[in-house]
Protein backbone atom coordinates (compact mmCIF):
# COMPACT_ATOMS: atom_id res chain seq x y z
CA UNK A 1 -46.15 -33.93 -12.89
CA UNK A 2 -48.81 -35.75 -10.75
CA UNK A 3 -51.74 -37.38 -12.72
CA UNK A 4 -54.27 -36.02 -10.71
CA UNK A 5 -52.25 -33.04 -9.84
CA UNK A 6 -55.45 -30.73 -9.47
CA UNK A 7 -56.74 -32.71 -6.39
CA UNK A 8 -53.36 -32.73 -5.11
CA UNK A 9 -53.35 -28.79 -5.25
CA UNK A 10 -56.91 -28.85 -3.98
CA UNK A 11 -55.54 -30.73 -1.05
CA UNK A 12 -52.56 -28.78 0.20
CA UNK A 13 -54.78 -25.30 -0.24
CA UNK A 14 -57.51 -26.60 2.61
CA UNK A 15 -57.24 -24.81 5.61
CA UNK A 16 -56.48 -27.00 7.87
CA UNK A 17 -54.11 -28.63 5.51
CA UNK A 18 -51.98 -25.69 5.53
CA UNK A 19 -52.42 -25.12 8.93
CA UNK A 20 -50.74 -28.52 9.66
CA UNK A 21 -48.16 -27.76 7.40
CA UNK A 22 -47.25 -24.22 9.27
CA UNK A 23 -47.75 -22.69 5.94
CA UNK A 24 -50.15 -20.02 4.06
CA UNK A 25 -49.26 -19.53 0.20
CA UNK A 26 -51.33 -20.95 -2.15
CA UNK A 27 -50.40 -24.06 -3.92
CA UNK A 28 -50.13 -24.07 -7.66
CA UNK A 29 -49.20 -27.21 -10.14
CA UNK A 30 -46.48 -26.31 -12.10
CA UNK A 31 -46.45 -25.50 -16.07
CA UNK A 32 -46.23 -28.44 -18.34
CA UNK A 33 -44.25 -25.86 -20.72
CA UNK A 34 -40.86 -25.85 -18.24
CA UNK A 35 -37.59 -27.09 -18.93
CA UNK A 36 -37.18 -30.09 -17.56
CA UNK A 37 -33.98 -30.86 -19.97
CA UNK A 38 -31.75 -30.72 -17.27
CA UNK A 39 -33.98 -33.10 -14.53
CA UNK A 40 -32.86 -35.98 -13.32
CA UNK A 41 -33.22 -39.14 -11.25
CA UNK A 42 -31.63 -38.99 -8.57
CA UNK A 43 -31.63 -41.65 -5.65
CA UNK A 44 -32.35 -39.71 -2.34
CA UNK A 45 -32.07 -43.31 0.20
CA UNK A 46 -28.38 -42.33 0.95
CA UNK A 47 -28.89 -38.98 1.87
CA UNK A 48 -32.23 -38.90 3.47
CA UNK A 49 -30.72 -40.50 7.00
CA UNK A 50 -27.96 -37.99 6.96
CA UNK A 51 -30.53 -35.47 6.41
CA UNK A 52 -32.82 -36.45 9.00
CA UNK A 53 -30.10 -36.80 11.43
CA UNK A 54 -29.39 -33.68 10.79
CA UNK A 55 -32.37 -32.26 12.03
CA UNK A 56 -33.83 -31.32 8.97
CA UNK A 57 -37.76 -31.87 8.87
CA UNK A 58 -39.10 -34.10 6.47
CA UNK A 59 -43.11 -34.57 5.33
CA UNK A 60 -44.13 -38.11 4.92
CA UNK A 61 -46.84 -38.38 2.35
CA UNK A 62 -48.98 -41.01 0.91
CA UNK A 63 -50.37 -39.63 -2.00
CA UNK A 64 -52.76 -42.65 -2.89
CA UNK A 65 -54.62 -41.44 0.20
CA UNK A 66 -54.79 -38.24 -0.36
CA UNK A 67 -56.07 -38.02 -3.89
CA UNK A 68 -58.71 -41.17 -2.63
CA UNK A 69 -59.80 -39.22 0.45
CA UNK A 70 -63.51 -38.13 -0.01
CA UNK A 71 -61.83 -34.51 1.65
């Protein structure tokens, strides 16, 4: 879970956020009650080229900006 999770949500709920994004559900941070017995690290540099090759559409985010932006 993100530290600062709320402004995160805050973030991707803005209008023209979401509008960028092409979507228009509401955001929500997850429960801190899951099941996260089964997660696990998983290196994604190996498949991320095939995937982007592959014409699926990725969203580049710097989070540091985003939960520093005065927005």
């Amino acid at each position: 879970l993100l530290k600062n999770s709320t402004q995160f949500v805050k973030y991707l709920n803005r209008r023209d956020v979401q509008r960028k994004l092409g979507v228009n559900k509401r955001f929500e941070t997850c429960s801190k009650a899951g099941d996260f017995g089964i997660d696990t690290i998983m290196p994604f540099e190996t498949l991320l080229p095939d995937l982007l090759d592959a014409g699926v559409r990725g969203l580049n985010l710097r989070l540091s900006e985003i939960l520093l932006s005065d927005n």
